[in-house]
PDB file of N, CA and C in Angstrom:
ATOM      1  N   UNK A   1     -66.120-163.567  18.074  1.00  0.00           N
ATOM      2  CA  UNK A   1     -65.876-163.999  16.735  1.00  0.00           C
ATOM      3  C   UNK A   1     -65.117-162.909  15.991  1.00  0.00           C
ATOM      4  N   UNK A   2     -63.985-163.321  15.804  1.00  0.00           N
ATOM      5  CA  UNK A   2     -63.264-162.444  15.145  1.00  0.00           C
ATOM      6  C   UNK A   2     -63.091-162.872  13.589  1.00  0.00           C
ATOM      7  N   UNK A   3     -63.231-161.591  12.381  1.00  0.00           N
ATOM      8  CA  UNK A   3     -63.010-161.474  11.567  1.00  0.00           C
ATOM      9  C   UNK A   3     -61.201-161.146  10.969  1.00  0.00           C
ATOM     10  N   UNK A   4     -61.181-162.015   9.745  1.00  0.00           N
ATOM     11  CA  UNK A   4     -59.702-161.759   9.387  1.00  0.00           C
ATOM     12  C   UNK A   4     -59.998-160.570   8.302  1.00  0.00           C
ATOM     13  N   UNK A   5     -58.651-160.131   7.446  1.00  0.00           N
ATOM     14  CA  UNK A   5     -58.903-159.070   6.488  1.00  0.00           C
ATOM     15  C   UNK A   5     -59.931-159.418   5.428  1.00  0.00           C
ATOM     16  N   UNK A   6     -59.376-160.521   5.351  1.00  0.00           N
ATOM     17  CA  UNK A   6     -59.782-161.227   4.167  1.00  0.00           C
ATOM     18  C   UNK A   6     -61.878-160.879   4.076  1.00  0.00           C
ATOM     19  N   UNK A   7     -61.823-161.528   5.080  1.00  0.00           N
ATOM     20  CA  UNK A   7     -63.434-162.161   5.472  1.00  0.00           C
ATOM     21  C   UNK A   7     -64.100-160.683   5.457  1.00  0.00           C
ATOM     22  N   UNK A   8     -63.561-159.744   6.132  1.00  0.00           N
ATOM     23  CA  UNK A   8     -64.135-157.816   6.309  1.00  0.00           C
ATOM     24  C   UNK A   8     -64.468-157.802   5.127  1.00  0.00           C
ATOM     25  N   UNK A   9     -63.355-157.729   4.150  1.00  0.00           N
ATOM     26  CA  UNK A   9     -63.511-157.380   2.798  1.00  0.00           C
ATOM     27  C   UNK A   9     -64.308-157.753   1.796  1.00  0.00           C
ATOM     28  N   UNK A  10     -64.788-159.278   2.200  1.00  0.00           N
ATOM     29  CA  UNK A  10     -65.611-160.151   1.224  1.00  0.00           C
ATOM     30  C   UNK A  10     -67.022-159.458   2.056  1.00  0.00           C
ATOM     31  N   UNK A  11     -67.235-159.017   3.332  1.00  0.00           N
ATOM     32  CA  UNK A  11     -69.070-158.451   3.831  1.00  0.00           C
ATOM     33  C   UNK A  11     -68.796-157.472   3.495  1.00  0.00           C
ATOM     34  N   UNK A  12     -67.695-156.412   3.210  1.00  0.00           N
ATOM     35  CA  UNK A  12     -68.256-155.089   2.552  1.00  0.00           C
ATOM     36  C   UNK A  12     -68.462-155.207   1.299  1.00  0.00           C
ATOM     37  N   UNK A  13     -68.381-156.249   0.546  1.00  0.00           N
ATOM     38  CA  UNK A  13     -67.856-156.027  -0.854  1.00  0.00           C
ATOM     39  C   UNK A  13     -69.925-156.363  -0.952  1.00  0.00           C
ATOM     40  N   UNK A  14     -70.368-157.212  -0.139  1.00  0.00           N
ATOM     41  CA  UNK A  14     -71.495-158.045  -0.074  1.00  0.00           C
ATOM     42  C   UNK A  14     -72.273-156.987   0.169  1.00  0.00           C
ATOM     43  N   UNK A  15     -72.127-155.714   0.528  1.00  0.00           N
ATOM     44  CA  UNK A  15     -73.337-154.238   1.586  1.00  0.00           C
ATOM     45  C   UNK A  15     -73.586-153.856   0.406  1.00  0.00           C
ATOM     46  N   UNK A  16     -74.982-152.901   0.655  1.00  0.00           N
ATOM     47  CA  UNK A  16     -75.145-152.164  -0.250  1.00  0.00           C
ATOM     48  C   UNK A  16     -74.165-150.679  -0.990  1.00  0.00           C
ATOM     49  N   UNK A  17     -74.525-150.285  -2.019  1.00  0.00           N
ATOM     50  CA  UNK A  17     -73.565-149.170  -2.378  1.00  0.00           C
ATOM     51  C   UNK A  17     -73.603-148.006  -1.643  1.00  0.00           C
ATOM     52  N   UNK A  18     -74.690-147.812  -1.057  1.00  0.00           N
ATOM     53  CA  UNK A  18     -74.338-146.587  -0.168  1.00  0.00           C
ATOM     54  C   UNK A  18     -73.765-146.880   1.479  1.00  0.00           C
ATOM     55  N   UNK A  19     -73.357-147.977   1.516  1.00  0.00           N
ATOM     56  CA  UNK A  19     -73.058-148.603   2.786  1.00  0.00           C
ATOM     57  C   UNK A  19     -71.060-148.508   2.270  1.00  0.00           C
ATOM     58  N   UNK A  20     -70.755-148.577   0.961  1.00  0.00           N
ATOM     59  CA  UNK A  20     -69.752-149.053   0.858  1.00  0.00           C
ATOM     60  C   UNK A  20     -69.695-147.430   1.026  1.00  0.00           C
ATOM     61  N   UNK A  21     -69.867-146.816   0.192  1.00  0.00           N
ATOM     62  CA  UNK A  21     -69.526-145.118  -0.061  1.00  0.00           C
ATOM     63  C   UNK A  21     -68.885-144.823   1.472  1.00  0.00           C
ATOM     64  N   UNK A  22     -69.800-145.054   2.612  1.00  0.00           N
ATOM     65  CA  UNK A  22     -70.086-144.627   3.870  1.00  0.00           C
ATOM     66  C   UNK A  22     -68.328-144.627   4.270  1.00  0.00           C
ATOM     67  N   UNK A  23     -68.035-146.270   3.990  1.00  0.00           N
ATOM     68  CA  UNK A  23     -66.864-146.795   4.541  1.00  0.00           C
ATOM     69  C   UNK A  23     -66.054-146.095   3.584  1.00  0.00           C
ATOM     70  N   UNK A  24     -65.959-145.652   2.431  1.00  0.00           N
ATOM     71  CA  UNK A  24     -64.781-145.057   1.771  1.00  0.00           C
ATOM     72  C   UNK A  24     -64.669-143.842   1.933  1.00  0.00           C
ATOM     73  N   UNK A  25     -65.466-143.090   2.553  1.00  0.00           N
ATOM     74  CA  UNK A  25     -65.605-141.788   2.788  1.00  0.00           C
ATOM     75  C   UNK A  25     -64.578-141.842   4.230  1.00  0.00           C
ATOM     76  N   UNK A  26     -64.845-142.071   4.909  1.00  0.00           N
ATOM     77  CA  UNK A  26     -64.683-142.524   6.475  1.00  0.00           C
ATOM     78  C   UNK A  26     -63.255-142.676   5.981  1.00  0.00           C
ATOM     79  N   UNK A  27     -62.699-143.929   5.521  1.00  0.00           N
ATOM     80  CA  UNK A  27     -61.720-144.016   5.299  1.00  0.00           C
ATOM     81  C   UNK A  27     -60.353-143.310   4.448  1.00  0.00           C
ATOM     82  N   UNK A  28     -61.014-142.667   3.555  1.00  0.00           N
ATOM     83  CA  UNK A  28     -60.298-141.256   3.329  1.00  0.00           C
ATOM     84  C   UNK A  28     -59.886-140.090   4.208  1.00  0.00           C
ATOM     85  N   UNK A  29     -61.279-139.937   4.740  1.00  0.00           N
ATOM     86  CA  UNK A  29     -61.292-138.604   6.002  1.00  0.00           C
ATOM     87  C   UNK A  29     -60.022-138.906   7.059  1.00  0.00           C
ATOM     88  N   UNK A  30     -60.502-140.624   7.502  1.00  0.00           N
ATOM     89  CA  UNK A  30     -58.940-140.733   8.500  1.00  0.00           C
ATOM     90  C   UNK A  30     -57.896-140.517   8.106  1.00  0.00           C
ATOM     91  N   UNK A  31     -57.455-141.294   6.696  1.00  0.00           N
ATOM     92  CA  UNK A  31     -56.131-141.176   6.160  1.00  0.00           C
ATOM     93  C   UNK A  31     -55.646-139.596   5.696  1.00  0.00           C
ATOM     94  N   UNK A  32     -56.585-138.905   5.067  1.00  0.00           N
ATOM     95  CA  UNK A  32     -56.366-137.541   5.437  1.00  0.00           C
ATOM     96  C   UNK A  32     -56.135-136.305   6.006  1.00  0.00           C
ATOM     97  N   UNK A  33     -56.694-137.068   7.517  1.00  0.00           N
ATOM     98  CA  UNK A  33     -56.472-136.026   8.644  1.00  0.00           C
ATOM     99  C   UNK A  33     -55.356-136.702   9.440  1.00  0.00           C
ATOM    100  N   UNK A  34     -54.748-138.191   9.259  1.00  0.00           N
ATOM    101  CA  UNK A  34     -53.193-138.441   9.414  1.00  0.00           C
ATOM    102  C   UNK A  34     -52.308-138.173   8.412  1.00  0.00           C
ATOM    103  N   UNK A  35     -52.366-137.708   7.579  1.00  0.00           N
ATOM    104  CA  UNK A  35     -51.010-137.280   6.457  1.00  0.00           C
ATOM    105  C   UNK A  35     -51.158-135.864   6.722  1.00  0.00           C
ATOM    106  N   UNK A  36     -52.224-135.347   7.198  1.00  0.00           N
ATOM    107  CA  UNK A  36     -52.129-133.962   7.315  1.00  0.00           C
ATOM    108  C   UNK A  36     -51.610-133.184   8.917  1.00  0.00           C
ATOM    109  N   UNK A  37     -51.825-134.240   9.728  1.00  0.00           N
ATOM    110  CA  UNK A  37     -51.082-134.210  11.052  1.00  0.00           C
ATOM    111  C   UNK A  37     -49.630-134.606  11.159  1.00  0.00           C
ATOM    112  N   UNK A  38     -49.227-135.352   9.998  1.00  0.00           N
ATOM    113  CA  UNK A  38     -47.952-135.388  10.155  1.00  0.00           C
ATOM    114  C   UNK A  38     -47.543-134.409   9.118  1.00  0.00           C
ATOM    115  N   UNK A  39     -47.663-133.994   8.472  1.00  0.00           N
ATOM    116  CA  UNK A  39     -47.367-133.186   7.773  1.00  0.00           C
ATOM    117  C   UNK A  39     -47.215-131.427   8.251  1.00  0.00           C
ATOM    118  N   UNK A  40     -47.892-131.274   9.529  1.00  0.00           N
ATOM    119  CA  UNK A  40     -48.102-129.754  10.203  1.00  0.00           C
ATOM    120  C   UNK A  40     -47.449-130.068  11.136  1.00  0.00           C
ATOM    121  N   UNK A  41     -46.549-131.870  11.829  1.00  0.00           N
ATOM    122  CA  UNK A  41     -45.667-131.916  12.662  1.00  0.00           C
ATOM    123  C   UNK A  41     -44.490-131.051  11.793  1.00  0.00           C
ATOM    124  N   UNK A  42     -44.302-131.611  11.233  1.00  0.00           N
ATOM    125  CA  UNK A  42     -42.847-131.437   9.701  1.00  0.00           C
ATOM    126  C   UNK A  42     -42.568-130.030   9.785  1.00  0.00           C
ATOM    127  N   UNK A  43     -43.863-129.716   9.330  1.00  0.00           N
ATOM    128  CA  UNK A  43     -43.779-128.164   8.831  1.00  0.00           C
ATOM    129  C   UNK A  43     -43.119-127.376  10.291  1.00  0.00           C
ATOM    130  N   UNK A  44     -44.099-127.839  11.346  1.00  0.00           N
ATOM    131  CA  UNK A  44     -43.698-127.251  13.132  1.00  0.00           C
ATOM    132  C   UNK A  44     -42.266-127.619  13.003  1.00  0.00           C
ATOM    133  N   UNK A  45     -41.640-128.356  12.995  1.00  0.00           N
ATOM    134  CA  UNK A  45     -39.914-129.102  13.099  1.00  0.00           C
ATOM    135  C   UNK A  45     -39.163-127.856  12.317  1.00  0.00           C
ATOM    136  N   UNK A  46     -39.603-127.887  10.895  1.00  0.00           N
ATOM    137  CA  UNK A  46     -38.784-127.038   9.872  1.00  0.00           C
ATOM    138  C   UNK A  46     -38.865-125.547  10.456  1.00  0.00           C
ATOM    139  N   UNK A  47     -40.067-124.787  10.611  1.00  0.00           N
ATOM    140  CA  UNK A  47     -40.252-123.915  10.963  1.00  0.00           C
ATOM    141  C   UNK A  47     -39.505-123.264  12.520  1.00  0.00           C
ATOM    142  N   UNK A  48     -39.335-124.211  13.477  1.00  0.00           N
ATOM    143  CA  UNK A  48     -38.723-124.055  14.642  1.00  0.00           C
ATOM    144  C   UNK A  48     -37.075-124.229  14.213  1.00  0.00           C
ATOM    145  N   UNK A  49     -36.538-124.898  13.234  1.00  0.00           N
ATOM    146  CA  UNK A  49     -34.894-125.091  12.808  1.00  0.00           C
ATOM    147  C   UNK A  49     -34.922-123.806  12.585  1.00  0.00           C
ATOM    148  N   UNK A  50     -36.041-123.312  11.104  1.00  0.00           N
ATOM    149  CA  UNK A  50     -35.132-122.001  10.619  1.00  0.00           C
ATOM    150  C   UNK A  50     -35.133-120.938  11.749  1.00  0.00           C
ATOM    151  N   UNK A  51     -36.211-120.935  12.942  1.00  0.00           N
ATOM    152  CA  UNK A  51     -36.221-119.480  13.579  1.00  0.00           C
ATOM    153  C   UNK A  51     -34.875-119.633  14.370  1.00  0.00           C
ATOM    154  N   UNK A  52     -34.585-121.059  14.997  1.00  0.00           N
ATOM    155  CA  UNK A  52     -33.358-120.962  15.860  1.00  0.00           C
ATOM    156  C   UNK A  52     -31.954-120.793  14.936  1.00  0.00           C
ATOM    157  N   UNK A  53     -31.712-121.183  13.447  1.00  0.00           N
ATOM    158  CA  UNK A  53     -31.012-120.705  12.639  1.00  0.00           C
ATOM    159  C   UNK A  53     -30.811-119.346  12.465  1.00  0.00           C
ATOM    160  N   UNK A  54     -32.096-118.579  12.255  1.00  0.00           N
ATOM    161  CA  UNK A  54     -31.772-117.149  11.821  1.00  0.00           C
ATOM    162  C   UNK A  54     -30.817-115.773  12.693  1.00  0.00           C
ATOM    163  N   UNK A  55     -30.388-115.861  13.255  1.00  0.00           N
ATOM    164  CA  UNK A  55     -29.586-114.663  13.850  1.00  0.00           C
ATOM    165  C   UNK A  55     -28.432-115.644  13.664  1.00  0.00           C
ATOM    166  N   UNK A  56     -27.757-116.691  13.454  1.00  0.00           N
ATOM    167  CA  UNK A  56     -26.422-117.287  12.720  1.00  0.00           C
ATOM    168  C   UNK A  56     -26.867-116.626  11.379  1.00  0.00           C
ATOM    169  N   UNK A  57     -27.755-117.248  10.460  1.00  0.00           N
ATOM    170  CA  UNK A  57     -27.964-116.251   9.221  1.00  0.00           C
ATOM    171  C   UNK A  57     -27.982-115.199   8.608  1.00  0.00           C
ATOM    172  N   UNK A  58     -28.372-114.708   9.416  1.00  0.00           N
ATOM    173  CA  UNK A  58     -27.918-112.747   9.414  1.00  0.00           C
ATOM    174  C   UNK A  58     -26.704-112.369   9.325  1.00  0.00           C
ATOM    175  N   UNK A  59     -25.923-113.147  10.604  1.00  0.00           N
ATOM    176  CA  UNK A  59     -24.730-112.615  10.613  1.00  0.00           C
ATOM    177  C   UNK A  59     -23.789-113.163   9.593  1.00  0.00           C
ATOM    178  N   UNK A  60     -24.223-114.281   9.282  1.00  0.00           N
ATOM    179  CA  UNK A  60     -23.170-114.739   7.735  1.00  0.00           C
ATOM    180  C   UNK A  60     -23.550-113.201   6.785  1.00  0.00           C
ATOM    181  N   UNK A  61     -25.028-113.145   6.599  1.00  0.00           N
ATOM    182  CA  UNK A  61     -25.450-112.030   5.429  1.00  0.00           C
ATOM    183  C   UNK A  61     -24.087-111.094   5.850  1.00  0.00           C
ATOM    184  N   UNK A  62     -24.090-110.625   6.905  1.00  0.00           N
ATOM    185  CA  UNK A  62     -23.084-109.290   7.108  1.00  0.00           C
ATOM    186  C   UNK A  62     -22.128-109.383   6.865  1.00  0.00           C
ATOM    187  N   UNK A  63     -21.021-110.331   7.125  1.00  0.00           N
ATOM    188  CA  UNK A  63     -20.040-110.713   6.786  1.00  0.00           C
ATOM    189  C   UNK A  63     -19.861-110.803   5.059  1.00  0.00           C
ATOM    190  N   UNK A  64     -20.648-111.358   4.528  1.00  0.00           N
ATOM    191  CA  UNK A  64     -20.643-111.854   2.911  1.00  0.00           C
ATOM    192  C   UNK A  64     -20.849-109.912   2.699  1.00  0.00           C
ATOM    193  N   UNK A  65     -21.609-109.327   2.802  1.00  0.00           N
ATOM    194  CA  UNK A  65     -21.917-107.587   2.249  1.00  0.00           C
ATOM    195  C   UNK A  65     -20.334-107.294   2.409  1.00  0.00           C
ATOM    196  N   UNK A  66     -19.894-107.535   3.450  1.00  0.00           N
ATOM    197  CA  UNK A  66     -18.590-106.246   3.586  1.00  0.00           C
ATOM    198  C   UNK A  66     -18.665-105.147   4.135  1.00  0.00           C
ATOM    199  N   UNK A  67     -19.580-104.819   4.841  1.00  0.00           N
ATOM    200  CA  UNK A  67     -19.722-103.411   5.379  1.00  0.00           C
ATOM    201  C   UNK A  67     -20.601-102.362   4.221  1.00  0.00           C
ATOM    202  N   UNK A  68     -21.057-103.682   3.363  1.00  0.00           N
ATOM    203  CA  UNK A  68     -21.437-102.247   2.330  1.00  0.00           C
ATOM    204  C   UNK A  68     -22.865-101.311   2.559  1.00  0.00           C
ATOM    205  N   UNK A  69     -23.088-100.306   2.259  1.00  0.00           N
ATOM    206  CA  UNK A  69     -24.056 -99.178   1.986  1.00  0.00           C
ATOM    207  C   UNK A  69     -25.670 -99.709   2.435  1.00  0.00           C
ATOM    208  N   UNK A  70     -26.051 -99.319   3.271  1.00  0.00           N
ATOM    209  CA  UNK A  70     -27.975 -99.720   3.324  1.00  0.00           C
ATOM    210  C   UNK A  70     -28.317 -98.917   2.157  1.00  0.00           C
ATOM    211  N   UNK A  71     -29.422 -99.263   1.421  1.00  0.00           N
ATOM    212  CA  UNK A  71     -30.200 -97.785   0.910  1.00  0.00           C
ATOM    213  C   UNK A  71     -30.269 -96.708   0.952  1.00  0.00           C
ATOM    214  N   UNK A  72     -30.762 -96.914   2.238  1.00  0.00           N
ATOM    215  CA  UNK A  72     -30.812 -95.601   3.143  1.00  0.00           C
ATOM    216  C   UNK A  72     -29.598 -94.987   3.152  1.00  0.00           C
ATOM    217  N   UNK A  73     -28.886 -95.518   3.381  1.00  0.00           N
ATOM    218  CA  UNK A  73     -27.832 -94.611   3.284  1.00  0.00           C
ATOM    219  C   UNK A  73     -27.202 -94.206   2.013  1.00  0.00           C
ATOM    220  N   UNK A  74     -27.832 -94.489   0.742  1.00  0.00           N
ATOM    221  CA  UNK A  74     -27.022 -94.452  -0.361  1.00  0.00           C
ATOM    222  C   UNK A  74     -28.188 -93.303  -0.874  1.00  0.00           C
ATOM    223  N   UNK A  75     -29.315 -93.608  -0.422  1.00  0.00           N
ATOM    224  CA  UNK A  75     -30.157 -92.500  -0.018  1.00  0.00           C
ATOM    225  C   UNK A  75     -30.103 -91.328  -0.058  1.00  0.00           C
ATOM    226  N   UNK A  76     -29.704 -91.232   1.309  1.00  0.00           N
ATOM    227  CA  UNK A  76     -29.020 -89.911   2.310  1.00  0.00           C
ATOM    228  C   UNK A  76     -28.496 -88.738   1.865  1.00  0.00           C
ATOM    229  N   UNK A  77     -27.364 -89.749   0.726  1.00  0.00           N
ATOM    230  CA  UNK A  77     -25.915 -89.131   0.446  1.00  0.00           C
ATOM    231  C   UNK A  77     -26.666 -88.528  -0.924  1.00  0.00           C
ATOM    232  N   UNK A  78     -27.649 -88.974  -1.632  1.00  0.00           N
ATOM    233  CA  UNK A  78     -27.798 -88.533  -2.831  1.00  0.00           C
ATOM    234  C   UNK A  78     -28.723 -87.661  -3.039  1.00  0.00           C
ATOM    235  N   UNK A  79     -28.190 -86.577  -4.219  1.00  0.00           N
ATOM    236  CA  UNK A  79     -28.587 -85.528  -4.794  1.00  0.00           C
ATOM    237  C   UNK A  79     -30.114 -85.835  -5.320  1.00  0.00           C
ATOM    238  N   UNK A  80     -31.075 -84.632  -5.265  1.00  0.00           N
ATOM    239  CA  UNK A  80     -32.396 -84.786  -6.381  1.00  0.00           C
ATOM    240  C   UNK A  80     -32.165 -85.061  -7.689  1.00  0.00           C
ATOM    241  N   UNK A  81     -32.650 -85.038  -8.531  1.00  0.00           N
ATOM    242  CA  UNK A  81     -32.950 -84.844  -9.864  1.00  0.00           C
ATOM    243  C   UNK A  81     -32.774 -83.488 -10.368  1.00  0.00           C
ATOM    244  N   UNK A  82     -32.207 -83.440 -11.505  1.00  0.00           N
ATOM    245  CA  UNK A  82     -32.068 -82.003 -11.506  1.00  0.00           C
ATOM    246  C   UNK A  82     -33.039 -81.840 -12.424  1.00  0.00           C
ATOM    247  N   UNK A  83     -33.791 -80.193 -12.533  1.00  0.00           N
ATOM    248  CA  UNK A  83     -34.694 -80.408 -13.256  1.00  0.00           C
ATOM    249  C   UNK A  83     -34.547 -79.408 -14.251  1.00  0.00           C
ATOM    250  N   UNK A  84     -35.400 -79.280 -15.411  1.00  0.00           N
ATOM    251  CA  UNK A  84     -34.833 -78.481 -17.008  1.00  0.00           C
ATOM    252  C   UNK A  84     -35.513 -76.995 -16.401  1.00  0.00           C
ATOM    253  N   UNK A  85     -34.917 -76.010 -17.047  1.00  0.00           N
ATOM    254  CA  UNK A  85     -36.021 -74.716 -16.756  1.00  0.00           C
ATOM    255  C   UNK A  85     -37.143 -74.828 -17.321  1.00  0.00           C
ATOM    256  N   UNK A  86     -37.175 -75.135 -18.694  1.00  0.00           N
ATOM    257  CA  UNK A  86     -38.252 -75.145 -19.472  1.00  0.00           C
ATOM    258  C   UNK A  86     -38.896 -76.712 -19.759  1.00  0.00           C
ATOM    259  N   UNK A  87     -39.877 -76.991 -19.280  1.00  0.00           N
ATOM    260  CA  UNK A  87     -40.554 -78.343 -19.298  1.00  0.00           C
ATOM    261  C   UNK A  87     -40.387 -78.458 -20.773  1.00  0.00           C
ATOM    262  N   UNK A  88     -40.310 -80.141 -21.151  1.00  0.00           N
ATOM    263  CA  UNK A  88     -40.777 -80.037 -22.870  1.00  0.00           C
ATOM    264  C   UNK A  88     -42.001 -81.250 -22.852  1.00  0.00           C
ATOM    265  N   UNK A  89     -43.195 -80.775 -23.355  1.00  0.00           N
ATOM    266  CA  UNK A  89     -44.413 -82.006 -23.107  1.00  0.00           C
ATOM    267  C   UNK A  89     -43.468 -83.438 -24.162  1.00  0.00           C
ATOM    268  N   UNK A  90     -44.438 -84.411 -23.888  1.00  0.00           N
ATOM    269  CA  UNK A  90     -44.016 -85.501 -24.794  1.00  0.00           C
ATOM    270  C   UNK A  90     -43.623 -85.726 -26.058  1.00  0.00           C
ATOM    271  N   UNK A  91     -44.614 -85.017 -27.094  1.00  0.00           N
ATOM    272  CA  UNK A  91     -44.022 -85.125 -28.263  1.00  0.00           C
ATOM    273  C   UNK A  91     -43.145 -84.456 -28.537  1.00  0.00           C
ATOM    274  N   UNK A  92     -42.643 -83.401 -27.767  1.00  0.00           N
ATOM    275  CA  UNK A  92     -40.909 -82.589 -28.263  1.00  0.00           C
ATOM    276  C   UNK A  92     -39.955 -83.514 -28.075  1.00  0.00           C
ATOM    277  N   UNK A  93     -40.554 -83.937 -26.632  1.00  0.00           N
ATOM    278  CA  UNK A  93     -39.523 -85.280 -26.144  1.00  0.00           C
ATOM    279  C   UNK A  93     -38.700 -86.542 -26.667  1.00  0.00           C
ATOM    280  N   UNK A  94     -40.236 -87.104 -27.603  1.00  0.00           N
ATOM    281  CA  UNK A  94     -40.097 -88.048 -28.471  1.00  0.00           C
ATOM    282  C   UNK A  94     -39.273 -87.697 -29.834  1.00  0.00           C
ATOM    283  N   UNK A  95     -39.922 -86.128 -30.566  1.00  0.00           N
ATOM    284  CA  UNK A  95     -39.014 -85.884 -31.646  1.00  0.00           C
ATOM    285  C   UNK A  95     -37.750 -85.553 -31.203  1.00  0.00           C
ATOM    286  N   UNK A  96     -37.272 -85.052 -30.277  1.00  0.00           N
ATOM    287  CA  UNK A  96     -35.506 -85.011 -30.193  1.00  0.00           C
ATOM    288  C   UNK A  96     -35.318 -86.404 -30.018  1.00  0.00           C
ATOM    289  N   UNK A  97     -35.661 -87.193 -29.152  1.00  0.00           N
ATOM    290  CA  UNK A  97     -35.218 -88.288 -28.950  1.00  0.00           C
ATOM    291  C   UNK A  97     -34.995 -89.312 -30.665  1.00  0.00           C
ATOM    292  N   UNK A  98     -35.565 -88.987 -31.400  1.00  0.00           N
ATOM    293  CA  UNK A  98     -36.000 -89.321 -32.953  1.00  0.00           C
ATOM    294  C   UNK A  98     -34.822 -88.801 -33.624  1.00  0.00           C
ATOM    295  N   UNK A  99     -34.518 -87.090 -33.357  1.00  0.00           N
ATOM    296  CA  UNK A  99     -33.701 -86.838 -34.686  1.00  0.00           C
ATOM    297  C   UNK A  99     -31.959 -87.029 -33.594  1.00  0.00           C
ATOM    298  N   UNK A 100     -32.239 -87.726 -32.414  1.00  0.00           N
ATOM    299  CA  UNK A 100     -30.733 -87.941 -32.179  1.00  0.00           C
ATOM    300  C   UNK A 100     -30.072 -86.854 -30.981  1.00  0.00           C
ATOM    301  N   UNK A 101     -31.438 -86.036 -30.746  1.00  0.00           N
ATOM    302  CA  UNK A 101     -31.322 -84.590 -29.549  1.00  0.00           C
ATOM    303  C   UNK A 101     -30.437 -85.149 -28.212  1.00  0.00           C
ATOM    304  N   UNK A 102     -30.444 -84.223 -27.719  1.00  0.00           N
ATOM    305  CA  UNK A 102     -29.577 -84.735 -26.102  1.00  0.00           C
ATOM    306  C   UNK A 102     -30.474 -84.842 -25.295  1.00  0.00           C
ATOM    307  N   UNK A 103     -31.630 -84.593 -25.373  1.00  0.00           N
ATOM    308  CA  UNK A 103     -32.798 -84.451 -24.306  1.00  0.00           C
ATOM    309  C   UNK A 103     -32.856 -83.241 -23.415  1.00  0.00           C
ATOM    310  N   UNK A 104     -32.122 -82.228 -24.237  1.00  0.00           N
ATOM    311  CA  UNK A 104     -32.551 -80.927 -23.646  1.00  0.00           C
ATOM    312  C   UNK A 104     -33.040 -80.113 -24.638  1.00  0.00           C
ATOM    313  N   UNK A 105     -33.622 -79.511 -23.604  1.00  0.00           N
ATOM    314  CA  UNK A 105     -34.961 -78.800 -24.231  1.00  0.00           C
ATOM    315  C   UNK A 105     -34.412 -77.643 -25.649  1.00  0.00           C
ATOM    316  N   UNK A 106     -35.534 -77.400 -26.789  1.00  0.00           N
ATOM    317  CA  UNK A 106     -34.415 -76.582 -27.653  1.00  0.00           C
ATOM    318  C   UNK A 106     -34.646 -75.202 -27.114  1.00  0.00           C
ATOM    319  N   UNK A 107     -34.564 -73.801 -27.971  1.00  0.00           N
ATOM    320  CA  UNK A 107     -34.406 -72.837 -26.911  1.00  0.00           C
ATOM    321  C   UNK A 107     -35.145 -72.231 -28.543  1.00  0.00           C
TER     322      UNK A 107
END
């Protein structure tokens, strides 16, 4: 004896409420753990394009730079900080900076 949609729907509607809960629970859990299996296919697909993409990607990056400078190397090439003989604490700092000073220290 087979049941149509119709007829399922009219004996659950007929169960008690914790009988229906049972079935809506159930029926969430499935539909949830299929949108979420296709969804970690997707992600697997996207994730496998960009890794076989990336070394074409790089090499566009290089091309678009120009040969220009790493850090490191801009790094390398550069001088410390030069530093004052005479430290000046903060508030000297702040008042030259106030009356228009160069930020060296006064003497």
């Amino acid at each position: 004896m087979e049941f149509s949609l119709q007829e399922k729907i009219e004996a659950l509607r007929r169960e008690p409420e914790h009988v229906r809960r049972r079935y809506v629970l159930i029926s969430v859990s499935f539909s949830m753990i299929l949108i979420i299996g296709i969804w970690l296919l997707s992600v697997q697909d996207s994730v496998t394009t960009a890794a076989n993409s990336l070394p074409e990607a790089l090499e566009q990056g290089r091309e678009l730079t120009g040969g220009a400078p790493s850090l490191n190397e801009l790094f390398q090439g550069s001088s410390p900080l030069r530093l004052e003989e005479k430290p000046i604490n903060g508030s000297e700092f702040f008042n030259q900076q106030m009356n228009g000073g160069t930020g060296m220290p006064t003497q």
